[in-house]
Protein backbone atom coordinates (compact mmCIF):
# COMPACT_ATOMS: atom_id res chain seq x y z
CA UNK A 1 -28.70 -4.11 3.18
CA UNK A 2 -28.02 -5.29 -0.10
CA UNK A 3 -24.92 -5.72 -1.95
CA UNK A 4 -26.05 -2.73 -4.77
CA UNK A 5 -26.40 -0.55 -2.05
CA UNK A 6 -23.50 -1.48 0.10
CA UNK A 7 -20.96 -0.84 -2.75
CA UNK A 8 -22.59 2.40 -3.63
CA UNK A 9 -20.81 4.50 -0.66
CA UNK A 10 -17.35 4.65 0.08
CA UNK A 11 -16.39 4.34 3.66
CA UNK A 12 -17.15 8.14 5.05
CA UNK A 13 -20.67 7.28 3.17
CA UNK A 14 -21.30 3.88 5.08
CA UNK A 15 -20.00 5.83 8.40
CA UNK A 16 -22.89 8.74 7.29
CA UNK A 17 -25.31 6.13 7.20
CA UNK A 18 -24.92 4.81 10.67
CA UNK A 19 -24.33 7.85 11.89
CA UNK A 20 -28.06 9.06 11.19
CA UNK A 21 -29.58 6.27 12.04
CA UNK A 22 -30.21 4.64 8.38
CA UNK A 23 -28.70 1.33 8.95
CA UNK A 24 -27.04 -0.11 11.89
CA UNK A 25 -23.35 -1.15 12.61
CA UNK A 26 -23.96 -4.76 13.06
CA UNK A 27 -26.18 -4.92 9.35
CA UNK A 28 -22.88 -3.20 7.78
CA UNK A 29 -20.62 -5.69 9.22
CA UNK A 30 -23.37 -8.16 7.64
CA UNK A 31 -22.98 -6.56 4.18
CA UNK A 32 -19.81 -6.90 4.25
CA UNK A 33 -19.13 -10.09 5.12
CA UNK A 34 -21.70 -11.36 2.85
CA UNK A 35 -19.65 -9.19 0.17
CA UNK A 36 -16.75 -11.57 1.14
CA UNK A 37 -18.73 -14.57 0.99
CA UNK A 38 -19.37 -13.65 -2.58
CA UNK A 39 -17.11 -12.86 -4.10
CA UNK A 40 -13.70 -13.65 -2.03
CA UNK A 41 -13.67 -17.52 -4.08
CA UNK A 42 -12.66 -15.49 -7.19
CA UNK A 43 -10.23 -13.11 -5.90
CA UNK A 44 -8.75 -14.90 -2.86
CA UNK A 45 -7.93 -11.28 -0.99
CA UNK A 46 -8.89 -11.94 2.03
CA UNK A 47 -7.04 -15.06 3.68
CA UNK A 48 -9.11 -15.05 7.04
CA UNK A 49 -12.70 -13.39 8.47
CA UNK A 50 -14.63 -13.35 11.37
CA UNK A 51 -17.73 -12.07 12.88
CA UNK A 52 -17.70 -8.05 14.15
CA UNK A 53 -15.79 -8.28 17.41
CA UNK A 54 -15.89 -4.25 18.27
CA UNK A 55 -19.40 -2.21 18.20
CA UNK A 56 -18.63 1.18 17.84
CA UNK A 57 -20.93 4.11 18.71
CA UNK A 58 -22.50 5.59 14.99
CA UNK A 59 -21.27 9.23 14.61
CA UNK A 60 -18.23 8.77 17.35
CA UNK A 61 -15.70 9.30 14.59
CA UNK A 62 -15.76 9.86 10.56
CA UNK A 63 -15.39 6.19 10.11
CA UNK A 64 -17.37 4.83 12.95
CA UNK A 65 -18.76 1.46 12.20
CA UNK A 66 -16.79 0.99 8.94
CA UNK A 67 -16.37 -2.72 7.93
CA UNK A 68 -12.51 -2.80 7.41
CA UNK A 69 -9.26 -5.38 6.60
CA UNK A 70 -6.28 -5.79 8.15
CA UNK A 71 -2.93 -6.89 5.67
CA UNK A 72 -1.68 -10.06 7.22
CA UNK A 73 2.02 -8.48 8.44
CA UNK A 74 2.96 -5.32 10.82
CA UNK A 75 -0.13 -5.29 12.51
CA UNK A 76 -1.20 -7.55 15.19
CA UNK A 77 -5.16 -7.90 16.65
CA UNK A 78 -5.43 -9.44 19.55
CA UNK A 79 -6.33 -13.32 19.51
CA UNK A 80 -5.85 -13.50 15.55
CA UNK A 81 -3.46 -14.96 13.19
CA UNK A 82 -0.78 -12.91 11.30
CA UNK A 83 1.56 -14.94 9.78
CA UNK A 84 3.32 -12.64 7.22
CA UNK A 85 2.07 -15.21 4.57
CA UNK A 86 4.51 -17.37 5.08
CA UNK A 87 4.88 -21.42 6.46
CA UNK A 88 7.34 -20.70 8.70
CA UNK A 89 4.94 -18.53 10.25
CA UNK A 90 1.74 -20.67 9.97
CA UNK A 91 -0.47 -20.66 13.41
CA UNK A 92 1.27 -17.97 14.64
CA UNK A 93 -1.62 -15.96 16.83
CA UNK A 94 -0.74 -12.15 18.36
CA UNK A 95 -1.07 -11.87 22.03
CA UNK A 96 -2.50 -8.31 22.25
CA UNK A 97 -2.97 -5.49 19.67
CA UNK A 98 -0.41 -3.29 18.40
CA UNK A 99 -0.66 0.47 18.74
CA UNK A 100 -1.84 0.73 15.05
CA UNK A 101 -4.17 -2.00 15.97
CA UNK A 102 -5.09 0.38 18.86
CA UNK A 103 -6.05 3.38 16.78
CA UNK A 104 -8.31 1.40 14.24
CA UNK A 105 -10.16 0.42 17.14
CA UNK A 106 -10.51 3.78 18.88
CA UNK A 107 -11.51 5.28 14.33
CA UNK A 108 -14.18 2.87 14.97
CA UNK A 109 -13.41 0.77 12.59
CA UNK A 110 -14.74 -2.86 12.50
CA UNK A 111 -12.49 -4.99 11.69
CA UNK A 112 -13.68 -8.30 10.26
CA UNK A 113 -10.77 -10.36 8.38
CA UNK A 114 -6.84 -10.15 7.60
CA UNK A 115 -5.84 -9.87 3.45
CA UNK A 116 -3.11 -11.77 1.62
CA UNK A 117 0.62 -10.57 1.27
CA UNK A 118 3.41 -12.33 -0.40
CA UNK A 119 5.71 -13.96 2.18
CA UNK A 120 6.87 -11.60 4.23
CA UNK A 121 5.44 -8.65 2.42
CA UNK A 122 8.95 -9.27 0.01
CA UNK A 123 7.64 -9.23 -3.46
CA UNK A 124 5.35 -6.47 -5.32
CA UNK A 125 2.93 -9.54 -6.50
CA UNK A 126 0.92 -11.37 -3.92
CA UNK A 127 1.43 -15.12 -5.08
CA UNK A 128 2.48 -16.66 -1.74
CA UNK A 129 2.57 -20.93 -1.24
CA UNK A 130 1.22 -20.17 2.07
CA UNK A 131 -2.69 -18.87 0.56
CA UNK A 132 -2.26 -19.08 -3.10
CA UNK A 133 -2.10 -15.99 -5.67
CA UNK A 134 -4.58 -13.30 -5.35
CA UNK A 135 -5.85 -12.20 -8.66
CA UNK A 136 -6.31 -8.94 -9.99
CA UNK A 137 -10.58 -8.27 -10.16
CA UNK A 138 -10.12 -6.58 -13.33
CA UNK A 139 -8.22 -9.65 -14.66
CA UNK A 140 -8.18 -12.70 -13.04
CA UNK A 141 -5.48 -13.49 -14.78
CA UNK A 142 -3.15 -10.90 -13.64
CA UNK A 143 -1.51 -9.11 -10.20
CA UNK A 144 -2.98 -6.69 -8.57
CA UNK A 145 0.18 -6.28 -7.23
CA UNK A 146 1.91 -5.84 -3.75
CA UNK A 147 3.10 -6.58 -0.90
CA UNK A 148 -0.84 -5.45 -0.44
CA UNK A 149 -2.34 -7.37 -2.83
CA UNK A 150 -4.98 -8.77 -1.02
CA UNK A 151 -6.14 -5.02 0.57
CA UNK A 152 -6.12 -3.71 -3.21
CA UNK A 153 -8.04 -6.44 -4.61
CA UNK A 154 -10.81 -6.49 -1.82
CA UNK A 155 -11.11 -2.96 -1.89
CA UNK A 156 -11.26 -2.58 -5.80
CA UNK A 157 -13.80 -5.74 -5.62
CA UNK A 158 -16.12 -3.39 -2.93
CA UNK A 159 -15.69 -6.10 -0.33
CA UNK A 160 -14.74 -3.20 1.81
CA UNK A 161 -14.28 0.32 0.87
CA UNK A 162 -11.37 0.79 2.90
CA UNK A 163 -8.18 -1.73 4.21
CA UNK A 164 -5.14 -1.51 6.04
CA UNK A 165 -2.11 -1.95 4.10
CA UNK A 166 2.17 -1.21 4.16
CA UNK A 167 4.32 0.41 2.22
CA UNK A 168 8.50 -0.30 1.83
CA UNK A 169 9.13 0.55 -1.35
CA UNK A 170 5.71 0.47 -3.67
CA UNK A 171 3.46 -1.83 -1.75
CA UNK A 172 0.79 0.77 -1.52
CA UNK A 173 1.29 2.64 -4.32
CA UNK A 174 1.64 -0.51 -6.59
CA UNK A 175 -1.28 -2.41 -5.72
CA UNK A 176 -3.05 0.88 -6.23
CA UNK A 177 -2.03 1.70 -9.49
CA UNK A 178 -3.02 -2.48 -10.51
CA UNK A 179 -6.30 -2.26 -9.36
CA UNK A 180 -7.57 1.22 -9.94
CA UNK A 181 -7.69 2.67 -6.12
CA UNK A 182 -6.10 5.92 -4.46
CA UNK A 183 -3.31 5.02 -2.72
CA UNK A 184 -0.93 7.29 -0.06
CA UNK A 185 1.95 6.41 1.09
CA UNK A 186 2.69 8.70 4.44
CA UNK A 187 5.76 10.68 5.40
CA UNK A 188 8.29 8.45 7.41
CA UNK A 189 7.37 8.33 11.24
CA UNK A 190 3.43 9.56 10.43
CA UNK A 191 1.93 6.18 11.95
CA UNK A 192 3.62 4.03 14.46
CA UNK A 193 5.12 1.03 13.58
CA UNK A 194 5.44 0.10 16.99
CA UNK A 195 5.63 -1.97 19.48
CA UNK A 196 7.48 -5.20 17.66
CA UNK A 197 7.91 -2.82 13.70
CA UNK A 198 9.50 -0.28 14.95
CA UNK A 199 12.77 -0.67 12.93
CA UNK A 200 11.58 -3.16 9.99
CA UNK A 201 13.25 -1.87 7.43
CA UNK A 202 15.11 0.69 8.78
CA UNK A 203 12.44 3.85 8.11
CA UNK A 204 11.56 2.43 5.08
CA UNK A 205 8.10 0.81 5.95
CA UNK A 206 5.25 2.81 6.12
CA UNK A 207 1.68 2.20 7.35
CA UNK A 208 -1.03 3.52 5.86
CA UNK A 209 -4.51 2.83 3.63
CA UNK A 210 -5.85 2.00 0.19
CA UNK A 211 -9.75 3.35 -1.03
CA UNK A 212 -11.66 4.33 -3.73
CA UNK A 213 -12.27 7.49 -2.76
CA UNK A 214 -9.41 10.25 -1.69
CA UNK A 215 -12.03 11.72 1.52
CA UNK A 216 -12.09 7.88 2.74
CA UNK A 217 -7.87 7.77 2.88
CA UNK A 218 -7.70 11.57 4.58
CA UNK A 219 -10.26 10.31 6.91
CA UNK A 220 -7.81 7.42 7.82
CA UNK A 221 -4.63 8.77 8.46
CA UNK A 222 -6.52 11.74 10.44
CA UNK A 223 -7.44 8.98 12.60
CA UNK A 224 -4.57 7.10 13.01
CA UNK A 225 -1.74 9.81 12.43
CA UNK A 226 0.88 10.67 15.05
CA UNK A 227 3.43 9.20 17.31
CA UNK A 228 3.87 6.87 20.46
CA UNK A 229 6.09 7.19 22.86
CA UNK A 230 9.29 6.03 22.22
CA UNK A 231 9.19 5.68 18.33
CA UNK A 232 12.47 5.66 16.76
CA UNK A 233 10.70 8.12 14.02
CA UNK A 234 8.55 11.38 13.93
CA UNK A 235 6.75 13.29 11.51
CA UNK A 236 5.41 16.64 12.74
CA UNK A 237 1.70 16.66 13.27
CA UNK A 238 -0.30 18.55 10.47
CA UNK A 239 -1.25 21.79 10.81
CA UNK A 240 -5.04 20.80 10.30
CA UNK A 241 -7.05 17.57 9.94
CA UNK A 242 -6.66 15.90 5.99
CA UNK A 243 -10.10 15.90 5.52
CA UNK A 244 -10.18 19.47 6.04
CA UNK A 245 -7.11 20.10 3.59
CA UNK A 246 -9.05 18.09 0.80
CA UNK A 247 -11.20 21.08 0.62
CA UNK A 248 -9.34 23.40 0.38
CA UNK A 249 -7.57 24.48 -3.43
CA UNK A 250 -3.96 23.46 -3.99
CA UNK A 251 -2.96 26.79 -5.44
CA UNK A 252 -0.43 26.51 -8.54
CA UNK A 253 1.53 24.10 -7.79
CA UNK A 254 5.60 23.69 -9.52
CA UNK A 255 5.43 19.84 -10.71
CA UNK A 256 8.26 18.11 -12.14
CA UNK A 257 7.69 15.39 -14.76
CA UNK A 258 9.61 12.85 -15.17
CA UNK A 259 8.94 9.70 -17.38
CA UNK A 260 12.18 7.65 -17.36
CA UNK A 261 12.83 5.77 -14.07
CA UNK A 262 16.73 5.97 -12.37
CA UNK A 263 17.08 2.52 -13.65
CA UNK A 264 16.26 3.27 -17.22
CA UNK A 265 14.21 0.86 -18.08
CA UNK A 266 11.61 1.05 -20.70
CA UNK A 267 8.47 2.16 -19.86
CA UNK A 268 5.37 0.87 -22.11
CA UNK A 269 3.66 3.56 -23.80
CA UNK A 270 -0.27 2.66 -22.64
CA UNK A 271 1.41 4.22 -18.76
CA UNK A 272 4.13 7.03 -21.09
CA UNK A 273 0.47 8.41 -22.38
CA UNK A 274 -1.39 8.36 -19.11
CA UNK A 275 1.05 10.31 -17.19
CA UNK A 276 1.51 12.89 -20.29
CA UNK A 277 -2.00 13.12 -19.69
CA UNK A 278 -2.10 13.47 -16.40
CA UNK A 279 0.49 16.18 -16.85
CA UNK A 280 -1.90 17.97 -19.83
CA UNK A 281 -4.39 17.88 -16.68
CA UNK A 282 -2.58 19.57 -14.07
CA UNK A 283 -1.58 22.19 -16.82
CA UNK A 284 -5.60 23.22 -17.63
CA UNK A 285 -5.90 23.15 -14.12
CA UNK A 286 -3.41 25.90 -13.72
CA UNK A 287 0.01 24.11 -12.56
CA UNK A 288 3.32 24.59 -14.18
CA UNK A 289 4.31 21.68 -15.41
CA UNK A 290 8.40 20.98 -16.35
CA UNK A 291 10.45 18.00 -17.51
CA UNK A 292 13.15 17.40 -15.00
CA UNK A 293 15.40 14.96 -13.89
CA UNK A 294 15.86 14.30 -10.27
CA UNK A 295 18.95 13.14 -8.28
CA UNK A 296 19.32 10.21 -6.94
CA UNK A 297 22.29 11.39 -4.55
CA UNK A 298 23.98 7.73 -5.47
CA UNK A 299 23.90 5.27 -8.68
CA UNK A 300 21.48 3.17 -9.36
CA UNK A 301 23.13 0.13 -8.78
CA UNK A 302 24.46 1.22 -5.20
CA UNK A 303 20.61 2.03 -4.41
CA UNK A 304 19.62 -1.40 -5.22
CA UNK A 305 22.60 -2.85 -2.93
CA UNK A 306 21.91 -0.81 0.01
CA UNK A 307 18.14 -1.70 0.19
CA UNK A 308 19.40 -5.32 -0.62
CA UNK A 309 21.36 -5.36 2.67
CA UNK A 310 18.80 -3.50 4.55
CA UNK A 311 15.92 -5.67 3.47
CA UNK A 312 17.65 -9.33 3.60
CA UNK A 313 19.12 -8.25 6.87
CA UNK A 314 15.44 -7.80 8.39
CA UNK A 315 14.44 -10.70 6.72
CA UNK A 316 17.22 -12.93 8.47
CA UNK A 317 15.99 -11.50 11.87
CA UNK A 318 12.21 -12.69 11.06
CA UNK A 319 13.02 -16.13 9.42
CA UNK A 320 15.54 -16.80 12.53
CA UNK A 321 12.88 -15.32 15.01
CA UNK A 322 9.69 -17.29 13.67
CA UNK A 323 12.18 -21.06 12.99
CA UNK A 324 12.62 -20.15 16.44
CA UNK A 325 9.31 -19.73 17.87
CA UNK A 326 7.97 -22.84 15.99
CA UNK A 327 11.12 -24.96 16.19
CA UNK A 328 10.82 -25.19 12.18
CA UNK A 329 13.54 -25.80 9.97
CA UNK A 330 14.48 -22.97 7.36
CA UNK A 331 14.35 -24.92 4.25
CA UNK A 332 11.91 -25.26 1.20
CA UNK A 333 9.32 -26.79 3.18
CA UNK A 334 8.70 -23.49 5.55
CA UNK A 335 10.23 -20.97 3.02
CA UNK A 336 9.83 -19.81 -0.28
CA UNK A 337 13.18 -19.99 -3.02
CA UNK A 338 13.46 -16.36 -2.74
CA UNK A 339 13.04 -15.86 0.35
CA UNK A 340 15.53 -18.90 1.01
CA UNK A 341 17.95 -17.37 -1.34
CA UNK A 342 17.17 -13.39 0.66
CA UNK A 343 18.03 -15.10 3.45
CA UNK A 344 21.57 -16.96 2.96
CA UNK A 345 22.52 -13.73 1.33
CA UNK A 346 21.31 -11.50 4.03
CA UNK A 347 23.14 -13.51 7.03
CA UNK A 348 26.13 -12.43 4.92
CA UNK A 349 25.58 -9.16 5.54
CA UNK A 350 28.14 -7.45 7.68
CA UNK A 351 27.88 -4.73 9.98
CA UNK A 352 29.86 -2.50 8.35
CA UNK A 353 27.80 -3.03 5.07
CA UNK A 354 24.51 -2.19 7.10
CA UNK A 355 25.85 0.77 8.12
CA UNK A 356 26.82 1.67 4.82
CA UNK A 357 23.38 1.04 3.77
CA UNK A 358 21.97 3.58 6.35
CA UNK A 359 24.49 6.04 4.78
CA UNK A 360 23.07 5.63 1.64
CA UNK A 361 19.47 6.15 3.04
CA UNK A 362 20.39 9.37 4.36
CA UNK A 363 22.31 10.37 1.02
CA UNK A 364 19.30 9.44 -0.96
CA UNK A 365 17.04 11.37 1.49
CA UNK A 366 18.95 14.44 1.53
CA UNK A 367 18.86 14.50 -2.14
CA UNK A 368 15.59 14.04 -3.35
CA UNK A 369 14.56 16.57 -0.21
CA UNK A 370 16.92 18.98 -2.05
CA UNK A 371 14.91 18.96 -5.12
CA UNK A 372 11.50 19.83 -3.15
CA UNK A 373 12.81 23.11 -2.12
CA UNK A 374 12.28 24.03 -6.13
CA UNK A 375 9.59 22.10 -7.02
CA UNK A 376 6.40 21.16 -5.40
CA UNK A 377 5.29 17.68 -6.52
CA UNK A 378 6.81 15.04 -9.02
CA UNK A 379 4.60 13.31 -11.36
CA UNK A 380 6.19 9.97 -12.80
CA UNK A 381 4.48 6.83 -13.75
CA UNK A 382 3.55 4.22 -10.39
CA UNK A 383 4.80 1.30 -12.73
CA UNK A 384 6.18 0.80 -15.85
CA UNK A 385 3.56 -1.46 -17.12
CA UNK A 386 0.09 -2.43 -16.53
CA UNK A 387 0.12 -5.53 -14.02
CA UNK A 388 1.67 -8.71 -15.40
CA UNK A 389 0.33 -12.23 -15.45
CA UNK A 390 0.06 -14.36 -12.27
CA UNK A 391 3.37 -16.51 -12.43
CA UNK A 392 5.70 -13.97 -14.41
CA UNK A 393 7.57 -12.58 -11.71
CA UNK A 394 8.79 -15.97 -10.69
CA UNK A 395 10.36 -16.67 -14.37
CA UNK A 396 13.74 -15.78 -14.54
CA UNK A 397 14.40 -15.74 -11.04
CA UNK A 398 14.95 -19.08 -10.21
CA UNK A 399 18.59 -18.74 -9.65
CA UNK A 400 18.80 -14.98 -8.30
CA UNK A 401 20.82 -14.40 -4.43
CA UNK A 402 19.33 -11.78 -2.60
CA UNK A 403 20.57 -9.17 -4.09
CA UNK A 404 19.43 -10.31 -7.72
CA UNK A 405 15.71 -10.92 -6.68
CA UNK A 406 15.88 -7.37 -5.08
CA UNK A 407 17.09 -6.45 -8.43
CA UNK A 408 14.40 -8.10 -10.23
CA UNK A 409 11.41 -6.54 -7.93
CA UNK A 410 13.10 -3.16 -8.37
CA UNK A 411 12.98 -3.67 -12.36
CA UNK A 412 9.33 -4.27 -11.94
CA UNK A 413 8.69 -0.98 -10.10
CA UNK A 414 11.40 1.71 -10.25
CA UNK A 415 9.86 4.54 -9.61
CA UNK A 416 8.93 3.59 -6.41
CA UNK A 417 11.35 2.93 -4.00
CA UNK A 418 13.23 6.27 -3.73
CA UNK A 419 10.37 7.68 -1.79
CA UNK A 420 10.86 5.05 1.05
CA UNK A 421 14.53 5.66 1.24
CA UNK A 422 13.88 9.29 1.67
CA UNK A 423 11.11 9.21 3.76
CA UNK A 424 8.74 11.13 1.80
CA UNK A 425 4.91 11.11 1.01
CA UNK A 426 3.74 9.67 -1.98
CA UNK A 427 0.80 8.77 -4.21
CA UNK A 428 -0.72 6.48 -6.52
CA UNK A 429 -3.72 8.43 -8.40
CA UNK A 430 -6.02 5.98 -11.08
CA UNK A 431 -6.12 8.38 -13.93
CA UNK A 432 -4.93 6.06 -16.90
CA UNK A 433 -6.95 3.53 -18.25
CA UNK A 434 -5.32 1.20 -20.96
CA UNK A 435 -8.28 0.75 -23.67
CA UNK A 436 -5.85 -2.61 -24.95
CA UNK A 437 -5.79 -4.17 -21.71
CA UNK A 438 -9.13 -2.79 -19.84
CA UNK A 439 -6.57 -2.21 -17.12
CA UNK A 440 -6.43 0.79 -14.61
CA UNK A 441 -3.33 2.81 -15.11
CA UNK A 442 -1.59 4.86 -11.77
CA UNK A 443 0.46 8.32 -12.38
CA UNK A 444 2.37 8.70 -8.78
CA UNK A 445 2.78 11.92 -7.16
CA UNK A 446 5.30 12.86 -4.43
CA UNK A 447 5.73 15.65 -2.54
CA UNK A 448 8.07 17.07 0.36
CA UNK A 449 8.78 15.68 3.56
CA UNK A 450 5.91 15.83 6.15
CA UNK A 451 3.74 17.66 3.03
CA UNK A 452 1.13 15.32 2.96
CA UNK A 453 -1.31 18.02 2.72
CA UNK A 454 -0.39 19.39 -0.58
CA UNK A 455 -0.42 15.47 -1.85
CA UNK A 456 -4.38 14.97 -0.36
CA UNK A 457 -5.07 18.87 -1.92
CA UNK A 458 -4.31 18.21 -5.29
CA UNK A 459 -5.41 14.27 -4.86
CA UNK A 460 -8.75 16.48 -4.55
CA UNK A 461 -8.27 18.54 -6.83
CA UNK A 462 -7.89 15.59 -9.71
CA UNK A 463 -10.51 13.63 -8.62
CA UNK A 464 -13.03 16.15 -8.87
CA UNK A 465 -11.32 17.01 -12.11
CA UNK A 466 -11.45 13.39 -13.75
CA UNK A 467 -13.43 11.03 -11.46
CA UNK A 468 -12.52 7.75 -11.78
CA UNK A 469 -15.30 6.35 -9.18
CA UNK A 470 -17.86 4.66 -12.04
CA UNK A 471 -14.79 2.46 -13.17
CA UNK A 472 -15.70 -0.61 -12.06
CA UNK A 473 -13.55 -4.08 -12.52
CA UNK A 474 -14.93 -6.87 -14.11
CA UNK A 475 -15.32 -8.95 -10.45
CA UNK A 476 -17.64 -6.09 -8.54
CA UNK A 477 -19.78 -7.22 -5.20
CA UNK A 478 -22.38 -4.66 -6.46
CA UNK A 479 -23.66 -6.64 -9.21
CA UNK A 480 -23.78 -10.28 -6.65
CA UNK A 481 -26.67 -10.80 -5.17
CA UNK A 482 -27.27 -10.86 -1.57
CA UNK A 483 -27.72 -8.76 0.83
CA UNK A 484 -26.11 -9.09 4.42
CA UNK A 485 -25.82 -12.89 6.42
């Protein structure tokens, strides 16, 4: 199969394909992997591959022979590496699969390589010592953003048309936005976390998917929604399957717009105009549209302390569990500065504060939930800006504790956060484009508790509206040559 053709179908496409007989599993896996070969040297997404291990029957699911990527954190394959892209955690090989792990094998999808994260998935730029910086394919000279950096960038560069990636306050939505991709971030307690993430972050982590196409993220989540036994989180199930609710109309929806983030920060006017467009959009296509403001339930500045002690809390419990593992020391040869810094600051985190923390969670989550029950969906920006330069977000954090690199990553994306406090669905759509930059530009939508399905109905709805899927970055597999190994 060659690359052109490869790259032409998103993943429910590819899964078509085998599924009548057209091309086999094993020649997509080839594709694929000789999509990596190609082009992976100028993007660096995906840290590790390997040859197909699974062979699943064409037709058995909607994804069924789907080449796929698995972030390099959360989720654990059996026999492979994930070291949370850190030193600490270098060698470090999983001893069976997780349950997520479990349910990509029983979609069908084939699973051939693990994508770059920053260290410990606690940055929303994938520059990690561990692999090196993975650039942006639109840019090499920018982000694509994170914590799943590498999933975004070998999705947007066709080296799959689907990956695996997490979400604890942007790192789906982000990366999305960066490199031009649909990305969801699920309702708290949709996917299992479980059996060793069950509490990382305290309900603020997410699993979930990044694509080009909406279909190929409904298809996902269909597949790998619902609980295991003993999660410390539920969602109720849907009422039907997401690929069924992405045909179906949204009906006129009540959207709130809102354009400044709770931090205040500026917000450069190449996004300002895409999500005023995006807002001139959903008004043709029959949705009232309002400017609101939406409340927080606490300040700013107490939002950015509580998921400071939440965050470098969990991060002392990793660094402490992996130094311990290894027998590594915790110092600048094993950890990053920020990280170190996370770290001192989070083992001075006292019980009473965490608690507090998980007060302000649930204050945060009762108030945003509040303002559903008037209005369907927010619109806001993803990020304030188009995706920096590699190397910018360390400048000016040299010398930042915990909770000043927390605030520094929450300066670079404020709008996204809030929906991982309060549990609620959200999504990165790639309707901007910045003509000055040639850089994709994200409008985020949120929605409701559990109300995924009005998110992947209007997600429809836009694309068919203002298709983005002929936007193609300047690193593409389609136009390397090859065909599969």
């Amino acid at each position: 199969m060659e690359l052109h053709e490869y790259t032409q179908y998103d993943a429910v496409g590819l899964a078509g394909l085998a599924a009548r007989g057209e091309v086999t599993v094993a020649e997509l896996a080839d594709a694929a992997r000789a999509a990596i070969a190609a082009v992976n040297p100028r993007i660096n997404a995906v840290v590790e591959s390997w040859p197909a291990e699974d062979a699943p029957v064409p037709g058995s699911t909607p994804l069924a022979g789907v080449p796929f990527l698995i972030k390099d954190l959360a989720v654990s394959m059996k026999g492979k590496r994930v070291e949370l892209g850190s030193r600490l955690a270098a060698g470090n090989v999983a001893g069976e699969d997780s349950f997520l792990m479990r349910r990509f094998r029983r979609a069908g999808l084939v699973t051939l390589g693990r994508t770059g994260t920053p260290e410990f998935a606690y940055s929303t730029t994938t520059e990690p010592v561990l692999y090196g910086a993975t650039r942006n394919p639109w840019d090499l000279t920018r982000t694509p953003g994170g914590s799943s950096g590498g999933s975004a960038a070998a999705v947007a560069a066709g080296l799959t048309p689907l990956a695996h990636a997490t979400d604890a306050a942007g790192s789906i939505r982000v990366p999305a936005a960066g490199t031009g991709l649909f990305g969801l971030k699920p309702t708290r307690g949709r996917v299992s976390l479980g059996p060793e993430a069950d509490e990382v972050f305290n309900g603020l982590a997410v699993h979930g998917g990044l694509s080009r196409t909406v279909r190929d993220s409904a298809a996902l989540l269909d597949l790998i929604q619902g609980p295991e036994t003993g999660d410390p989180y539920f969602a109720e199930r849907p009422r039907r399957p997401y690929t069924e609710e992405i045909t179906k109309e949204p009906g006129r929806l009540r959207v709130g717009l809102v354009t400044t983030p709770w931090s205040g920060r500026a917000v450069e006017p190449a996004v300002i105009e895409a999500t005023l467009a995006a807002a001139r959009l959903l008004e043709s296509l029959g949705h009232q549209v309002d400017v609101t403001t939406v409340d927080l339930g606490v300040s700013w500045e107490e939002f950015v302390l509580a998921n400071a002690r939440l965050w470098s809390a969990n991060l002392v419990q990793w660094i402490d569990g992996f130094a311990g593992a290894f027998d590594r020391p915790v110092d600048r040869s094993t950890v990053e500065p920020e990280m170190l810094a996370s770290y001192a600051w989070g083992r001075k985190v006292s019980g009473t504060e965490f608690v507090h923390a998980l007060g302000v969670r649930n204050r945060v989550a009762r108030a945003i939930g509040a303002h559903f029950e008037t209005q369907d969906v927010l619109l806001t920006p993803t990020l304030p800006e188009v995706p920096v330069s590699l190397g910018t977000y360390g400048r000016g954090a040299e010398h930042a504790d915990g909770l000043g690199w927390l605030e520094h990553l929450f300066h670079r994306s404020p709008f996204t956060a809030a929906f991982n406090v309060a549990g609620t669905p959200a999504m990165s759509v790639p309707l901007g484009f910045d003509p000055a930059t040639a850089m994709p530009v994200g409008v985020q939508f949120a929605a409701g508790y559990g109300r995924e399905d009005v998110l992947f109905r209007l997600a429809a709805q836009l694309e068919k509206a203002a298709p983005w899927a002929e936007r193609k970055p300047a690193v593409w597999a389609g136009a390397a040559r090859g065909t599969g190994l």
